[in-house]
Protein backbone atom coordinates (compact mmCIF):
# COMPACT_ATOMS: atom_id res chain seq x y z
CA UNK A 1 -23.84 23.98 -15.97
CA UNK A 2 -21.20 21.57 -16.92
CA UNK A 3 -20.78 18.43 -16.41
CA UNK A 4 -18.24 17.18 -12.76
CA UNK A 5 -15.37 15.83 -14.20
CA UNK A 6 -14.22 12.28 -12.42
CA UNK A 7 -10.70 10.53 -12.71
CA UNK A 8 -10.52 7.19 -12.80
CA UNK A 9 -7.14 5.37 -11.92
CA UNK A 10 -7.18 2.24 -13.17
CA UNK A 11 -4.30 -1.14 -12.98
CA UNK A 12 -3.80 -4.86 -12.96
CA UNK A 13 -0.78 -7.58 -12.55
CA UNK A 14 -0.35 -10.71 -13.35
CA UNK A 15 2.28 -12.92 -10.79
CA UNK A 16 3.51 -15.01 -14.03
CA UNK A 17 1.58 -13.52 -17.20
CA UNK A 18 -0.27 -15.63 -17.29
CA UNK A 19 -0.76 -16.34 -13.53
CA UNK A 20 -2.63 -15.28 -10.73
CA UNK A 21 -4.13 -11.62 -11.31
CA UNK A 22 -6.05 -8.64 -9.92
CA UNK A 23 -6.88 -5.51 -11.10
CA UNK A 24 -7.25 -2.14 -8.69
CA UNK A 25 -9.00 1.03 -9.54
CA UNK A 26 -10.18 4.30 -8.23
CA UNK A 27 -12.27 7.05 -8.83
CA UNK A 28 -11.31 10.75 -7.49
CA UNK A 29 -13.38 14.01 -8.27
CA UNK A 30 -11.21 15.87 -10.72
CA UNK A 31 -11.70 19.33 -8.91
CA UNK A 32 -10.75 18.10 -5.29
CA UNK A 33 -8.29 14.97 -5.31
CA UNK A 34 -11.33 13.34 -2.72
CA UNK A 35 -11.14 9.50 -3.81
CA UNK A 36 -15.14 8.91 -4.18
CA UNK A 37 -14.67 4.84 -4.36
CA UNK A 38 -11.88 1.99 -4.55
CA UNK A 39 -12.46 -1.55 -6.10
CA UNK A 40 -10.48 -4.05 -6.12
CA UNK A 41 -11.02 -8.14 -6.98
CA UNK A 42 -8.89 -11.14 -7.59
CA UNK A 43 -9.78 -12.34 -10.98
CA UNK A 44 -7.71 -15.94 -10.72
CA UNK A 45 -5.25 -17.22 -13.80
CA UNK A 46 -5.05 -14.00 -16.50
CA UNK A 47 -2.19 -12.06 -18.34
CA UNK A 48 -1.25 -8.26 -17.07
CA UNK A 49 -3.05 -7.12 -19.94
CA UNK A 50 -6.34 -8.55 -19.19
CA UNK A 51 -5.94 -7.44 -15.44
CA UNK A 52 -5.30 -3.93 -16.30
CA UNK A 53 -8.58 -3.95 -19.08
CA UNK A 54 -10.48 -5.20 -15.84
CA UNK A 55 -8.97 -2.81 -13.66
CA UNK A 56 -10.31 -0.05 -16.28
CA UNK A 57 -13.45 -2.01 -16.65
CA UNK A 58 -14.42 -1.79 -13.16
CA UNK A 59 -13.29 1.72 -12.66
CA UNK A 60 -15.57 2.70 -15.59
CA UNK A 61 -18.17 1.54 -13.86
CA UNK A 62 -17.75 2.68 -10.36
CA UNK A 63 -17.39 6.24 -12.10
CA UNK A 64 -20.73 5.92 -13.50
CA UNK A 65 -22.18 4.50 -10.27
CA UNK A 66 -21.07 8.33 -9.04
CA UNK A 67 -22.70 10.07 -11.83
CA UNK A 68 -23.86 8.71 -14.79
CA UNK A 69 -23.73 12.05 -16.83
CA UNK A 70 -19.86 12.47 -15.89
CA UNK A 71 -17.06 13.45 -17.64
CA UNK A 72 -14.29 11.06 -17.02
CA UNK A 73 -10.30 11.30 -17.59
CA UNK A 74 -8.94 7.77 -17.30
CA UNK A 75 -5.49 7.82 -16.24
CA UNK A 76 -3.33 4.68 -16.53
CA UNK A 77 0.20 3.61 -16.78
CA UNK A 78 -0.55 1.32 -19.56
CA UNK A 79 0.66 2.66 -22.50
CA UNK A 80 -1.33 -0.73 -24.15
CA UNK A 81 -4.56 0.16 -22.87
CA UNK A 82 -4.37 3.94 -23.66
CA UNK A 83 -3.59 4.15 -26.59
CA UNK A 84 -5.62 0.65 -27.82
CA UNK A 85 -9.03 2.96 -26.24
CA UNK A 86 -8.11 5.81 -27.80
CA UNK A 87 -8.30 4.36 -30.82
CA UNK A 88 -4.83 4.65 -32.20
CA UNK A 89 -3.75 0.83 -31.56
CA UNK A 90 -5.97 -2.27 -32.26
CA UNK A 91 -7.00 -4.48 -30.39
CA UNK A 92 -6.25 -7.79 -31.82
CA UNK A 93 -6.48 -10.30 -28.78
CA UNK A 94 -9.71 -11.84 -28.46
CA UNK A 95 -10.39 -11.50 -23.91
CA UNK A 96 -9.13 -7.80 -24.65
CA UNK A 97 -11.24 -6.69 -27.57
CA UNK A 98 -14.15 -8.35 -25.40
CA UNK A 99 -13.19 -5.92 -22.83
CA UNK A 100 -12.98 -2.96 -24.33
CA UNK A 101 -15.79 -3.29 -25.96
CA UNK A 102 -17.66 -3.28 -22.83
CA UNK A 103 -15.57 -0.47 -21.28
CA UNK A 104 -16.74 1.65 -24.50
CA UNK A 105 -19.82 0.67 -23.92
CA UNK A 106 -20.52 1.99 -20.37
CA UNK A 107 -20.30 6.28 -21.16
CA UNK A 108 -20.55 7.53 -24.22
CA UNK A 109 -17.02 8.14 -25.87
CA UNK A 110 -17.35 11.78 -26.04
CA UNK A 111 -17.35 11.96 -22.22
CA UNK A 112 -13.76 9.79 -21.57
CA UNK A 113 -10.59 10.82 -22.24
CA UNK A 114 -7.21 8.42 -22.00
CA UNK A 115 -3.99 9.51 -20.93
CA UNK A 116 -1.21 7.73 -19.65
CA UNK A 117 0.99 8.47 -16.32
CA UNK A 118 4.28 6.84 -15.37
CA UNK A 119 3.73 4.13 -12.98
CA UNK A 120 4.78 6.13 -10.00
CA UNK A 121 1.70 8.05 -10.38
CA UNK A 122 -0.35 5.40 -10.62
CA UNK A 123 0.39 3.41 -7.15
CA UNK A 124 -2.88 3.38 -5.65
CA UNK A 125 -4.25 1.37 -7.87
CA UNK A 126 -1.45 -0.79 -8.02
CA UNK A 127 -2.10 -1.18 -4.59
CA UNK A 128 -4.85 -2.21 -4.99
CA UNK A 129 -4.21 -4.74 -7.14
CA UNK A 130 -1.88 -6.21 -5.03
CA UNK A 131 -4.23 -6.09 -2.26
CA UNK A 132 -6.54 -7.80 -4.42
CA UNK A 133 -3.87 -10.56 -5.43
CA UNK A 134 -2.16 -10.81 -1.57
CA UNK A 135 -5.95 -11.48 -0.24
CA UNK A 136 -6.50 -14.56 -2.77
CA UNK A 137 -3.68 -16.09 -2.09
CA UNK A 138 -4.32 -16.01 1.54
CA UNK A 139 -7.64 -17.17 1.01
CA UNK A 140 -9.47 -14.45 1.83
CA UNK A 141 -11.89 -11.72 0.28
CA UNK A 142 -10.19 -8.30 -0.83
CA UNK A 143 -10.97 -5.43 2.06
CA UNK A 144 -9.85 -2.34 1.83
CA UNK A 145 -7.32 -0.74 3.54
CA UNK A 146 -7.40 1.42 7.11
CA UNK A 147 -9.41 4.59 6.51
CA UNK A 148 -10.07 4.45 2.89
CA UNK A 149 -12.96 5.56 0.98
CA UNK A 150 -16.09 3.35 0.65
CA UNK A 151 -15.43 0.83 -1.63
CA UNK A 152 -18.14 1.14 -5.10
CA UNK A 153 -18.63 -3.03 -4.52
CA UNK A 154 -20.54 -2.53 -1.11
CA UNK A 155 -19.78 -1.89 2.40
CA UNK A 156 -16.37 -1.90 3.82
CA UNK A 157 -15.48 -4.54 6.95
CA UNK A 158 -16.05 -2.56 10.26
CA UNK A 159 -12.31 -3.54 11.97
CA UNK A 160 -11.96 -2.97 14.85
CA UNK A 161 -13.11 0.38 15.85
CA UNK A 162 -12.25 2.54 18.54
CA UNK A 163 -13.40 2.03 22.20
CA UNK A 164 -17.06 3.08 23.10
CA UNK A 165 -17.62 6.34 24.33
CA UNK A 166 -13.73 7.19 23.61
CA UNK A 167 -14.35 10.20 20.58
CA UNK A 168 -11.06 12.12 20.18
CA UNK A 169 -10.66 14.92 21.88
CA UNK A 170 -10.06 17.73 19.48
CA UNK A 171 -6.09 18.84 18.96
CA UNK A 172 -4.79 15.52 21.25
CA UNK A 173 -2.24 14.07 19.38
CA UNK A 174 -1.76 10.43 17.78
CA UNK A 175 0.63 8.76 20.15
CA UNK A 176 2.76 6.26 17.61
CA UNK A 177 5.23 3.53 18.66
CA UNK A 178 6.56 1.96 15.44
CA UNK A 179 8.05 -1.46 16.00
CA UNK A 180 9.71 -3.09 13.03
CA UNK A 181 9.01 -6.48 13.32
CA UNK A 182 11.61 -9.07 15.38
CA UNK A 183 14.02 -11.21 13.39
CA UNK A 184 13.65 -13.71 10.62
CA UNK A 185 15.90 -15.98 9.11
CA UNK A 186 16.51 -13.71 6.24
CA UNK A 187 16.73 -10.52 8.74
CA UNK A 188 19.70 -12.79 10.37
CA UNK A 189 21.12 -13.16 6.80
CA UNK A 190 20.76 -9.84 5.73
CA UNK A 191 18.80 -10.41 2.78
CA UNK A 192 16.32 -8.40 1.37
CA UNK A 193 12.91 -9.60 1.94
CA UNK A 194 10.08 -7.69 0.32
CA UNK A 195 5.97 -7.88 -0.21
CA UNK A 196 6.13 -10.23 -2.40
CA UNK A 197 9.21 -12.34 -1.36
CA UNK A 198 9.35 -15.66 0.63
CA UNK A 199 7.08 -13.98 3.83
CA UNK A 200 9.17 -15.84 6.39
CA UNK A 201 8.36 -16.62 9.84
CA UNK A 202 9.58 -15.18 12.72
CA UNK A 203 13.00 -17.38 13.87
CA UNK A 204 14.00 -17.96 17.62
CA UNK A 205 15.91 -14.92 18.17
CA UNK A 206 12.55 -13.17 16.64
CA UNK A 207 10.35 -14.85 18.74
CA UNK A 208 12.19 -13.76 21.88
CA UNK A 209 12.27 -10.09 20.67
CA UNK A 210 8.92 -9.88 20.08
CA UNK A 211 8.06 -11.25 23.68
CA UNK A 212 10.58 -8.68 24.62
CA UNK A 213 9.00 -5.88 22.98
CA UNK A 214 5.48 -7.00 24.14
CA UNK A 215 6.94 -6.30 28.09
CA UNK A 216 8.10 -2.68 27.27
CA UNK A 217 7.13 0.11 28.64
CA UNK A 218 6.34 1.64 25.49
CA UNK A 219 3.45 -0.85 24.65
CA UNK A 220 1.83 -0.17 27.48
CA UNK A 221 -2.00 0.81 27.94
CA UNK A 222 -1.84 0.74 23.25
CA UNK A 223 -5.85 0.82 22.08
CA UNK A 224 -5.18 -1.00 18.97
CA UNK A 225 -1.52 -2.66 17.29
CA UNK A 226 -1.86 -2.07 13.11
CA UNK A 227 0.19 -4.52 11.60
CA UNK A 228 1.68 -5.02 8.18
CA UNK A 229 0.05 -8.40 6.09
CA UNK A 230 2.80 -9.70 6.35
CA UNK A 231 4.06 -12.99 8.53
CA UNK A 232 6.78 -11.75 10.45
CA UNK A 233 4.63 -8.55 11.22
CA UNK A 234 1.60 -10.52 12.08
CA UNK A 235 3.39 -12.67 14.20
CA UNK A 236 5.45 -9.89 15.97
CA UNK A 237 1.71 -7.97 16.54
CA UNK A 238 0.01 -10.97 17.88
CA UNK A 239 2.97 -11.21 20.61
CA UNK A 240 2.37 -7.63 21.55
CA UNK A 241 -1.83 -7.84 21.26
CA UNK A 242 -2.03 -10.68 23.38
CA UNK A 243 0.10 -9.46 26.01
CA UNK A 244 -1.47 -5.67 25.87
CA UNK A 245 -5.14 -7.05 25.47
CA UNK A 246 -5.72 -4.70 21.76
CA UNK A 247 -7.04 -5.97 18.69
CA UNK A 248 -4.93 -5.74 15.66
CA UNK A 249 -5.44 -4.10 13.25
CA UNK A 250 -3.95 -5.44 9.22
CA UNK A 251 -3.38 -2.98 6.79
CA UNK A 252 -1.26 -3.40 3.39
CA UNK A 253 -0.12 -0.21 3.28
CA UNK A 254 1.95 -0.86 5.91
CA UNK A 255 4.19 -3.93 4.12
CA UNK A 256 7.61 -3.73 3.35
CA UNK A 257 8.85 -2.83 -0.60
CA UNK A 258 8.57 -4.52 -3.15
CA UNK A 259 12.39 -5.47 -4.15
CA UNK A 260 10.96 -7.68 -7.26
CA UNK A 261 13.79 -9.21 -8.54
CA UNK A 262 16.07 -9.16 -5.59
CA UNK A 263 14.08 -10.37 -3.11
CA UNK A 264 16.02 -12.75 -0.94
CA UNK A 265 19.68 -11.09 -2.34
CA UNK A 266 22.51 -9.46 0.12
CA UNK A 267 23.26 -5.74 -0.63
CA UNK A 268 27.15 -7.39 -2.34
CA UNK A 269 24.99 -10.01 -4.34
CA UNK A 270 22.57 -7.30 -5.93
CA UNK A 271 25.77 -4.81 -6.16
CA UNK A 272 27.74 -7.50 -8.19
CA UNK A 273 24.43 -9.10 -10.45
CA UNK A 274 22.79 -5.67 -11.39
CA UNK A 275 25.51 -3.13 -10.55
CA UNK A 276 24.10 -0.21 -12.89
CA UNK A 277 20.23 -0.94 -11.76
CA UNK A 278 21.58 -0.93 -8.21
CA UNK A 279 23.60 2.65 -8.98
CA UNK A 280 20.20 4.38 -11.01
CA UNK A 281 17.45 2.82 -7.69
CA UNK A 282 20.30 4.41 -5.28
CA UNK A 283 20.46 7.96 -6.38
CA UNK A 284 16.77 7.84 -7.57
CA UNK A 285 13.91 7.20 -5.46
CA UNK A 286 11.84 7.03 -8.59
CA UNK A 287 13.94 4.29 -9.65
CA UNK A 288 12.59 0.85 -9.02
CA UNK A 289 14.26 -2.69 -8.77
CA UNK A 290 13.51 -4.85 -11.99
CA UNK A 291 10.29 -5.64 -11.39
CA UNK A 292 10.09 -4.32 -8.14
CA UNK A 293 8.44 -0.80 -6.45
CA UNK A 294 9.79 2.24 -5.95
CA UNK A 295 10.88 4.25 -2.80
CA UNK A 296 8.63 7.22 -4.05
CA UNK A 297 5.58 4.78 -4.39
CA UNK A 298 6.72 3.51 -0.59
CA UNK A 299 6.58 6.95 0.80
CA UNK A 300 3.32 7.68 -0.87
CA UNK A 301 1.23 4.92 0.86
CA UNK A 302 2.94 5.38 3.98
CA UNK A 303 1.63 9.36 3.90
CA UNK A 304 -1.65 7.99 3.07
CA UNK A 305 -1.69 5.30 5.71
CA UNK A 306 -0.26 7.63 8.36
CA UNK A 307 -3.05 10.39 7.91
CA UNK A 308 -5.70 7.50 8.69
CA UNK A 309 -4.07 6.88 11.63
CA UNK A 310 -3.96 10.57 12.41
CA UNK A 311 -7.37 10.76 12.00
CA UNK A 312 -9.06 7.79 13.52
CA UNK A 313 -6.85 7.33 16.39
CA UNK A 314 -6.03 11.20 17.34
CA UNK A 315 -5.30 10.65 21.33
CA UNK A 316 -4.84 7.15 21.32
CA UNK A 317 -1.76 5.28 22.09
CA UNK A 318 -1.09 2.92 18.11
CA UNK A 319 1.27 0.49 18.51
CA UNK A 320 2.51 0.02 14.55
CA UNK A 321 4.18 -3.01 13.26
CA UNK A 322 5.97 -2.43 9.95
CA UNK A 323 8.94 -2.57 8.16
CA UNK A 324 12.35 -0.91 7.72
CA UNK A 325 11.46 0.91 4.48
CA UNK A 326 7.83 2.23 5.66
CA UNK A 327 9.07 2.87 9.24
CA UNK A 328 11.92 5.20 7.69
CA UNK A 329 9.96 6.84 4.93
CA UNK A 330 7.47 7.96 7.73
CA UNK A 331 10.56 9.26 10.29
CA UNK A 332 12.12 10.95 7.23
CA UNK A 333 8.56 12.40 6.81
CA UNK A 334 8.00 13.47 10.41
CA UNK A 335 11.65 14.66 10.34
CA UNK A 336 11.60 16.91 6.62
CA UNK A 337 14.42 14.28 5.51
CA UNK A 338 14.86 13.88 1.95
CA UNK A 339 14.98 10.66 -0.08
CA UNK A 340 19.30 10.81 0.40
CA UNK A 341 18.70 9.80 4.51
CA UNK A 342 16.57 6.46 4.08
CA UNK A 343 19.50 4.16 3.93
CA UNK A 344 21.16 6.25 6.71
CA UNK A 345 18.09 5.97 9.37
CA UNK A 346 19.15 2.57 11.50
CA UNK A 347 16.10 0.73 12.53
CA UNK A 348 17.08 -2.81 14.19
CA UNK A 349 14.60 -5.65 14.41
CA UNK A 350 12.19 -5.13 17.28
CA UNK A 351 13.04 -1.74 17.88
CA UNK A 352 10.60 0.59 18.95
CA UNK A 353 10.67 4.47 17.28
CA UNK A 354 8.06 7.12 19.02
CA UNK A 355 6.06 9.34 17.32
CA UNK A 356 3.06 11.81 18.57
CA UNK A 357 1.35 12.87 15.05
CA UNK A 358 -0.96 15.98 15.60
CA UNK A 359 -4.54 17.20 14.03
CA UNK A 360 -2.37 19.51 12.11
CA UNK A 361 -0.29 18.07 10.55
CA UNK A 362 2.88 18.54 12.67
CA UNK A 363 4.73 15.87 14.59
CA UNK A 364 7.36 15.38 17.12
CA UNK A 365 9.91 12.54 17.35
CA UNK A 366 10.55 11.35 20.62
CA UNK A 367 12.88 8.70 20.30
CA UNK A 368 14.01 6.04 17.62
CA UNK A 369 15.21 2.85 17.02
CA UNK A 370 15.08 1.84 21.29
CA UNK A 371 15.70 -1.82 21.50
């Protein structure tokens, strides 16, 4: 018989190489696509390259947690760290060559092959990182995110779980009210605020909305609000929480883009600073700000976020506070839009879109942007 094949996915970032780092990484059976495990830790001041050999480290290791006599692909979007283990580059720094010593050292090298995959490809781990990152520097330990896998460190955090005695009934749909979050100073400025920007607070005008939005109809009788991580979703979700009596619910795959480098410009002042970058990340979803995330990485934690709603929460009632980019990418999902109609979808601050997501798959939009 031979031996199961495992793929590990493997990343790390640095916020100011050096500066404060994480690494991510994952381990999926080869065969199936199931993710068996995700780890993820905040490893304080390091370099992006020492991140990623950590990130690699770990998922090594969680792979051989799974089955020691495994055959592993290691799949990375370090072109560094790929081609340094596969022996055609040396390793010359001394934290690295540490490093990859010990990931040589935990299967034998017959059993793990390197290959590298555009960063794209590789966004749950970078997620994970992040998470990792985000969680330090809020003080906190790294947990993973809604419905994931077990993570290979231990047991994940319960959350809050779903009313006693409540199963789902089978084929009773998700019902979904996405509220972008209320107003911001930056929202009133129109200036792009990502996952990694400033994280402003909610202004007047915001805090009003959100009261608003907490007296809607819409809101009514919700079992649970899932926020984004972010401020002016957390503070927007608390409104709503406290005035529906639900828990909330935080989950990272719900936070806004990452617009890197633009973070806090207008649309004109990114138009007139990077004018070709701008021209390439609006006709390519691919295409990512300078050192930012792009749309297609968006949409793919947004499809992974909204199937673990789907499937915890099937006849529920979720309220879901996000932002502009993941609330679009998931209407342009529910609605078989391509990536041309995310800048055309208008989604105004506190506005509430409604979803119902079914067991199979299928959904039905029942009304967006209401305000």
């Amino acid at each position: 018989m031979s031996a199961r094949l495992l793929r590990v996915e493997a990343d790390g970032g640095s916020r100011g190489n050096p500066g404060p780092a994480g690494y991510g990484a994952l381990v999926k059976d080869a065969a199936t696509g199931e993710v068996l495990a995700e780890v993820a830790e905040s490893i304080g001041r390091a370099t992006n390259n020492v991140a990623e050999y950590r990130g690699l480290l770990a998922g090594l290791r969680a792979a051989a947690e799974i089955d020691p006599s495994a055959r592993v692909e290691v799949r990375m979007d370090s072109k560094l760290v790929v081609e340094q283990m596969s022996g055609r580059w040396q390793v010359k720094h001394a934290d690295m060559r540490r490093l990859a010593e010990e990931a040589r050292a935990v299967l034998p090298a017959d059993r793990v092959d390197y290959g590298w995959i555009p960063r794209a490809q590789n966004s749950h781990a970078d997620r994970l990182a992040n998470e990792a990152m985000d969680a330090a520097a809020a003080g906190r330990p790294w947990q993973r995110s809604t419905g994931g896998p077990a993570a290979a460190a231990g047991p994940a955090p319960a959350g809050p779980a779903a009313p006693a005695g409540s199963a789902p009934a089978a084929g009773e749909p998700l019902e979904l009210v996405l509220v972008r979050h209320a107003s911001t100073p930056l929202t009133e400025q129109r200036r792009l605020s990502g996952r990694h920007g400033e994280d402003p607070e909610l202004s007047e005008a915001g805090r009003e909305e959100a009261r608003r939005v907490a007296r809607c109809a819409e809101v009514r009788g919700a079992d649970v609000v899932v926020s984004s991580t972010l401020r002016r979703c957390r503070q927007t979700a608390e409104v709503i929480a406290e005035h529906v009596g639900a828990p909330v619910l935080l989950d990272p795959q719900w936070d806004e883009t990452d617009f890197g480098d633009w973070d806090g410009c207008t649309t004109a002042e990114v138009v007139r600073r990077w004018p070709a970058e701008f021209a390439a990340w609006s006709a390519d979803p691919a295409v990512a700000p300078p050192g930012g995330e792009p749309l297609v990485a968006v949409e793919r934690r947004v499809r992974d976020a909204a199937s673990a709603l789907r499937a915890r929460w099937a006849g529920k009632r979720v309220v879901l506070v996000t932002h502009g980019d993941p609330l679009r990418a998931l209407l342009r999902e529910c609605l078989g839009c391509g990536a041309g109609a995310q800048r055309r979808i208008r989604v105004d601050p506190g506005s509430r879109t409604l979803l119902r997501l079914h067991g199979d798959g299928s959904s039905e939009v029942v009304a967006v942007n209401r305000v």
